[in-house]
Protein backbone atom coordinates (compact mmCIF):
# COMPACT_ATOMS: atom_id res chain seq x y z
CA UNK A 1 2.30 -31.94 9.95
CA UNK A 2 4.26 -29.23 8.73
CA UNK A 3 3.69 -25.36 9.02
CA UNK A 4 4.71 -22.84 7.16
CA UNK A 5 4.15 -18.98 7.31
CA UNK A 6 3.77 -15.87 5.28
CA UNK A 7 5.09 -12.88 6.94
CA UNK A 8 5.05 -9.17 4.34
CA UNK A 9 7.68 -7.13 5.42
CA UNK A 10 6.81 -3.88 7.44
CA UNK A 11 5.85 -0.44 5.83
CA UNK A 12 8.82 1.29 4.52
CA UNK A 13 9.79 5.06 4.24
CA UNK A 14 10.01 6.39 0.58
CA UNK A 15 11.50 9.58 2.56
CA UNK A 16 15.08 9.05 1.26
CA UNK A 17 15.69 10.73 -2.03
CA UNK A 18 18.34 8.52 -4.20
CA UNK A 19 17.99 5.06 -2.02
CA UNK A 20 17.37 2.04 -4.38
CA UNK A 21 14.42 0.11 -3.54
CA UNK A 22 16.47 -2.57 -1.86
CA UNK A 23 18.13 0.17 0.89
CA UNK A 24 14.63 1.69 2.08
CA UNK A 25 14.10 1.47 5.75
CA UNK A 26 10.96 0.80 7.64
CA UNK A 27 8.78 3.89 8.63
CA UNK A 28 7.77 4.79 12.19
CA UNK A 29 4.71 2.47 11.43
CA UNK A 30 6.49 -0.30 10.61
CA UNK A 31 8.67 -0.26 13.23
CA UNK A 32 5.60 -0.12 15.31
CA UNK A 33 3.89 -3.31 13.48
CA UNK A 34 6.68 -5.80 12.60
CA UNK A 35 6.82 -5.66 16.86
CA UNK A 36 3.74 -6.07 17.56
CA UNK A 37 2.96 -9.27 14.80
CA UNK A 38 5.91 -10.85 16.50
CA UNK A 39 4.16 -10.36 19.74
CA UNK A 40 0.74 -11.96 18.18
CA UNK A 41 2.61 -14.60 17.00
CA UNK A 42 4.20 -15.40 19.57
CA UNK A 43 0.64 -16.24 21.20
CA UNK A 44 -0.11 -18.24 18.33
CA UNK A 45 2.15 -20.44 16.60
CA UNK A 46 5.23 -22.53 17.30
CA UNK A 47 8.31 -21.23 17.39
CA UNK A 48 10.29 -21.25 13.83
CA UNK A 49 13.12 -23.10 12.87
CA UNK A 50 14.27 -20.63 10.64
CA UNK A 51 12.92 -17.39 8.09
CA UNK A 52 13.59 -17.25 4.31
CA UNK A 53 13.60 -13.57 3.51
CA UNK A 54 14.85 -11.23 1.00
CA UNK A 55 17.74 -9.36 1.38
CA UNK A 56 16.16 -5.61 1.28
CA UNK A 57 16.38 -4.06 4.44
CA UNK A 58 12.94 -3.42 4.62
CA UNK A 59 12.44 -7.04 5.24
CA UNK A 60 15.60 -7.44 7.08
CA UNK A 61 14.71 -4.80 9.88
CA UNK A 62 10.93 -6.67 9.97
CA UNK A 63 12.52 -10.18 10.38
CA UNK A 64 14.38 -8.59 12.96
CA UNK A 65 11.88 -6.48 15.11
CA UNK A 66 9.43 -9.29 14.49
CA UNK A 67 11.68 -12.28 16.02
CA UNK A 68 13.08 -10.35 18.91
CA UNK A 69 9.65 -9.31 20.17
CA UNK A 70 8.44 -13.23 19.57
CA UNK A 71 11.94 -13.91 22.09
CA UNK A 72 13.26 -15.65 19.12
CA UNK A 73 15.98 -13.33 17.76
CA UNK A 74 18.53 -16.36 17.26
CA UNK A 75 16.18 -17.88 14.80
CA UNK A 76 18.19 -19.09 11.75
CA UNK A 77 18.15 -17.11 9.04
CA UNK A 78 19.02 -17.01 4.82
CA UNK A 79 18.84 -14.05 2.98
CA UNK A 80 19.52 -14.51 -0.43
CA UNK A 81 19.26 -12.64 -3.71
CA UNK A 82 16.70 -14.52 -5.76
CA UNK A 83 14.22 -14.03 -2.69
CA UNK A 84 14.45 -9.75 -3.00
CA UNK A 85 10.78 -9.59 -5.18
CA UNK A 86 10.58 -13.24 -5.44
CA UNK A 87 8.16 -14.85 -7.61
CA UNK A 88 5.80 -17.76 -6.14
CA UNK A 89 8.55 -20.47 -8.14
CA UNK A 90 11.35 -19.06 -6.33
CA UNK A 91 9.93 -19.63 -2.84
CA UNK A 92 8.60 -22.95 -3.77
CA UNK A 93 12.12 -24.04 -4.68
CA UNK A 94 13.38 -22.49 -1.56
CA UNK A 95 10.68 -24.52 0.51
CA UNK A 96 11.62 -27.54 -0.91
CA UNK A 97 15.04 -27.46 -0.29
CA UNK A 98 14.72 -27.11 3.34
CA UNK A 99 11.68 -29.06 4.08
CA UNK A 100 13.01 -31.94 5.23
CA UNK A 101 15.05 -29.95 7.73
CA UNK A 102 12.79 -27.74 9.66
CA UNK A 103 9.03 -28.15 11.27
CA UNK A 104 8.01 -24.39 11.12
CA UNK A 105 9.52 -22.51 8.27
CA UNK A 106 8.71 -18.38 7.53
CA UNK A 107 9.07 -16.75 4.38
CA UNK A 108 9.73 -13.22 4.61
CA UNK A 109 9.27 -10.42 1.66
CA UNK A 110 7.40 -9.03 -0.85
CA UNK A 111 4.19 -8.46 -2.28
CA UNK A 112 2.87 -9.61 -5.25
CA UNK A 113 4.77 -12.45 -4.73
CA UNK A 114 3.86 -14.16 -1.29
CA UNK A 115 0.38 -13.63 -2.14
CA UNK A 116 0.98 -15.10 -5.24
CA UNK A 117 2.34 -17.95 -3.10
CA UNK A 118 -0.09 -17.62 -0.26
CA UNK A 119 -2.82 -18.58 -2.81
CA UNK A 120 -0.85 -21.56 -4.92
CA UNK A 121 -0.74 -22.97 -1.31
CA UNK A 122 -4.59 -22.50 -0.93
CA UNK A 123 -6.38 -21.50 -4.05
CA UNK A 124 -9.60 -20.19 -2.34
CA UNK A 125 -6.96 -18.21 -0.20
CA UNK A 126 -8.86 -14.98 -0.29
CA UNK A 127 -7.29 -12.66 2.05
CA UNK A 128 -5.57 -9.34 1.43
CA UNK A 129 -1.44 -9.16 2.60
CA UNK A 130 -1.37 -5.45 3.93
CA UNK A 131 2.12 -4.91 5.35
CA UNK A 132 3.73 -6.73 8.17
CA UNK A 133 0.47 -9.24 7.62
CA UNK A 134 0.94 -12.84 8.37
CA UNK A 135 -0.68 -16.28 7.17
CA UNK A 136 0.20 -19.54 8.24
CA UNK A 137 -0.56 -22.47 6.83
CA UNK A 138 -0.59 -26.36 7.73
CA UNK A 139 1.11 -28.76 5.26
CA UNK A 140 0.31 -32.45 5.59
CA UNK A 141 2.44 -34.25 3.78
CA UNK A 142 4.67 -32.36 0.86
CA UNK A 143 3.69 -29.12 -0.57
CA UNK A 144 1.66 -29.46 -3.87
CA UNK A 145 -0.87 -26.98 -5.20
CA UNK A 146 -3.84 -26.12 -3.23
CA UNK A 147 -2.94 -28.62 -0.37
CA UNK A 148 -1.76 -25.90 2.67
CA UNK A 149 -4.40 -25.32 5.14
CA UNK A 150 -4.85 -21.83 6.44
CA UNK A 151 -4.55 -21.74 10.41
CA UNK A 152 -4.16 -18.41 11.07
CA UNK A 153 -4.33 -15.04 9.33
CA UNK A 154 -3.31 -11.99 10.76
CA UNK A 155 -2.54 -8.29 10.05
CA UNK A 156 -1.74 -5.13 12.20
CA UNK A 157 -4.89 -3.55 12.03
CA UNK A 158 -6.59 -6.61 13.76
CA UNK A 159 -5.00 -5.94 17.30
CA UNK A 160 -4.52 -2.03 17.29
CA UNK A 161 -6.65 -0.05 19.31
């Protein structure tokens, strides 16, 4: 069995007159969250073989915070263009191409798109993806519409005090 996970990136900053959506930084909250997910995760699931994520630096600086708190900042990593706003056929591609290779595989990015994804996987998915959320779901065989199991869901707010 397979897993694969859903991580949104962190809350950004709109602060910064002039940036393109691409450059914006994380906020002070999201550099409070994409730690502490990590840190839940890390309780949680496997380790990953590697993260898919978009190239914005939002999701960059999550990926980041969010692996070195889980101990894992080595973790392989691909950023690529099509992923920045990626639509559910993008990642689907991307997922295929590197099944075969990896056991534990997390997508990184944007909303609408992973929960686009998040309910392809599992059409009575029916869970919001806040920022710096995470789903993770259990493949059995190959990836096909509606056959992902959901074996953990988990966002921020859940573990704050």
């Amino acid at each position: 069995m397979k897993r694969l996970t859903l991580l949104r990136h962190a809350k950004s900053s709109w602060k910064q007159q002039g940036l393109q959506d691409i450059e914006r930084p994380l906020n002070a909250r999201g550099l409070q969250d994409a730690p502490l997910m990590g840190r839940v995760c890390e309780q949680r699931l496997p380790p990953p073989d590697l993260v898919l994520l978009s190239p914005a630096l939002r999701v960059r600086e999550t990926v980041r915070l969010f692996l070195e708190a889980w101990g894992r900042p080595d973790t392989r990593q691909s950023a690529l263009d099509q992923y920045y706003l990626a639509d559910p056929e993008v990642w689907l591609e991307a997922i295929r191409s590197w099944a075969g290779e990896v056991d534990h595989m997390i997508l990184c990015g944007h909303q609408p798109g992973l929960g686009h994804l998040a309910t392809w996987i599992r059409q009575d998915f029916d869970h919001e993806m806040p920022t710096t959320s995470v789903v993770s779901f259990l493949i059995e065989d190959e990836l096909r519409r509606g056959s992902g199991i959901v074996d953990f869901v988990a966002c921020p707010r859940d573990y704050k005090q």
